[in-house]
Protein backbone atom coordinates (compact mmCIF):
# COMPACT_ATOMS: atom_id res chain seq x y z
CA UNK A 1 17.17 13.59 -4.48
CA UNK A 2 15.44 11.39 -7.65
CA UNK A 3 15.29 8.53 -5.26
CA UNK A 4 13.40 10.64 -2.71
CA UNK A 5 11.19 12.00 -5.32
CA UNK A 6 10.12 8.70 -6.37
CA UNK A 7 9.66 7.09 -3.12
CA UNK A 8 6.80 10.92 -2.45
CA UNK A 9 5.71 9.79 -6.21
CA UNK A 10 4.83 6.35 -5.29
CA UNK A 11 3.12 7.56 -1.93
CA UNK A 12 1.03 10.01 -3.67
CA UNK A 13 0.27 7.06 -5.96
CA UNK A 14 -1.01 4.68 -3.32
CA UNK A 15 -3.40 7.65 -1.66
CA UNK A 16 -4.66 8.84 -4.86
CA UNK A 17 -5.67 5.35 -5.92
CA UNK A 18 -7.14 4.72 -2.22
CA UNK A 19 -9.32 8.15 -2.29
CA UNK A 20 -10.58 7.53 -5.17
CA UNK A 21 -11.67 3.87 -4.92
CA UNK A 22 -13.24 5.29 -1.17
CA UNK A 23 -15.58 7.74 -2.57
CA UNK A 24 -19.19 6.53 -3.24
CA UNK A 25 -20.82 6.40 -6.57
CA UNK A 26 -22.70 9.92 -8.22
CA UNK A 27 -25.41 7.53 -10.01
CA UNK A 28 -26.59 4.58 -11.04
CA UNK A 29 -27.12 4.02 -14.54
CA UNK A 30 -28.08 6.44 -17.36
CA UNK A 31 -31.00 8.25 -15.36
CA UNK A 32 -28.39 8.95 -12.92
CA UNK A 33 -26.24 10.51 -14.99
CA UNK A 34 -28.82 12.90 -15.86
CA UNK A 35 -29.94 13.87 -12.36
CA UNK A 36 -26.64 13.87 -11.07
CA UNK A 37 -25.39 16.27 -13.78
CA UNK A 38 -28.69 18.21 -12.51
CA UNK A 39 -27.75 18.09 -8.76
CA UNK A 40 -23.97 19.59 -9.34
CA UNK A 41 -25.37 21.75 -11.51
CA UNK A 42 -27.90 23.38 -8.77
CA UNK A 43 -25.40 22.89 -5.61
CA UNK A 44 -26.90 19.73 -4.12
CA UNK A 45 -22.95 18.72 -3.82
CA UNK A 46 -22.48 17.72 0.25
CA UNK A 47 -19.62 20.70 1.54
CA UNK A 48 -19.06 18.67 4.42
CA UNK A 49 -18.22 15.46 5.90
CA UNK A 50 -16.78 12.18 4.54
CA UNK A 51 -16.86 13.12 1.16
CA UNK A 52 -16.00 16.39 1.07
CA UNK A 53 -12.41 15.36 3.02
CA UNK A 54 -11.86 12.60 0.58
CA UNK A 55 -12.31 15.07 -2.59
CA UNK A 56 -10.27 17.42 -1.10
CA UNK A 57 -7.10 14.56 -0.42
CA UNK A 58 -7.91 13.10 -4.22
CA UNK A 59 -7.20 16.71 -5.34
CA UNK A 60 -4.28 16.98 -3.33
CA UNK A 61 -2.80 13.64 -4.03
CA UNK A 62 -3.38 14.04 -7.72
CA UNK A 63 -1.68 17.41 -8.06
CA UNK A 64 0.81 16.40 -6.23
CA UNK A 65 1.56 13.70 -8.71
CA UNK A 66 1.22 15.09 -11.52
CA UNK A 67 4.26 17.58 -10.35
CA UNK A 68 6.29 14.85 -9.28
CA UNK A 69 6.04 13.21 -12.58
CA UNK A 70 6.79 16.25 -14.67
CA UNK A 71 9.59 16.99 -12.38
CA UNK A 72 11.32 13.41 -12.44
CA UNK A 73 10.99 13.51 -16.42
CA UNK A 74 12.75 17.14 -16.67
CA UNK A 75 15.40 15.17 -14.20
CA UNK A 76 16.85 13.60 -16.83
């Protein structure tokens, strides 16, 4: 059962890494940290397409791991 739990833990790990290094960039620079701070603020967020799907799997994968870790620690 641990080693099963590991080998979802380390698959999680891979697709959470993967999502996140997919996703494009919010801003560039410290005037787009501003603005883009602005733009989540007033729902310019995209609800669909490419991104959307890839924050919904980072989500996913990252819950996901963070159970599997605290379950493998209480294991012991």
């Amino acid at each position: 059962m641990k080693l099963f739990l590991m080998i979802v833990l380390a698959i999680s790990s891979v697709i959470l890494i993967a999502s996140v290094l997919l996703q494009s960039g919010n801003s560039s620079g410290l005037s787009g940290s501003i603005a883009g701070g602005a733009e989540q603020l007033f729902g310019k967020k995209k609800s669909k397409g490419y991104e959307a799907i890839l924050a919904k799997i980072t989500a996913g994968a990252a819950i996901l791991f963070v159970i599997l870790s605290v379950v493998l620690v209480t294991m012991e």
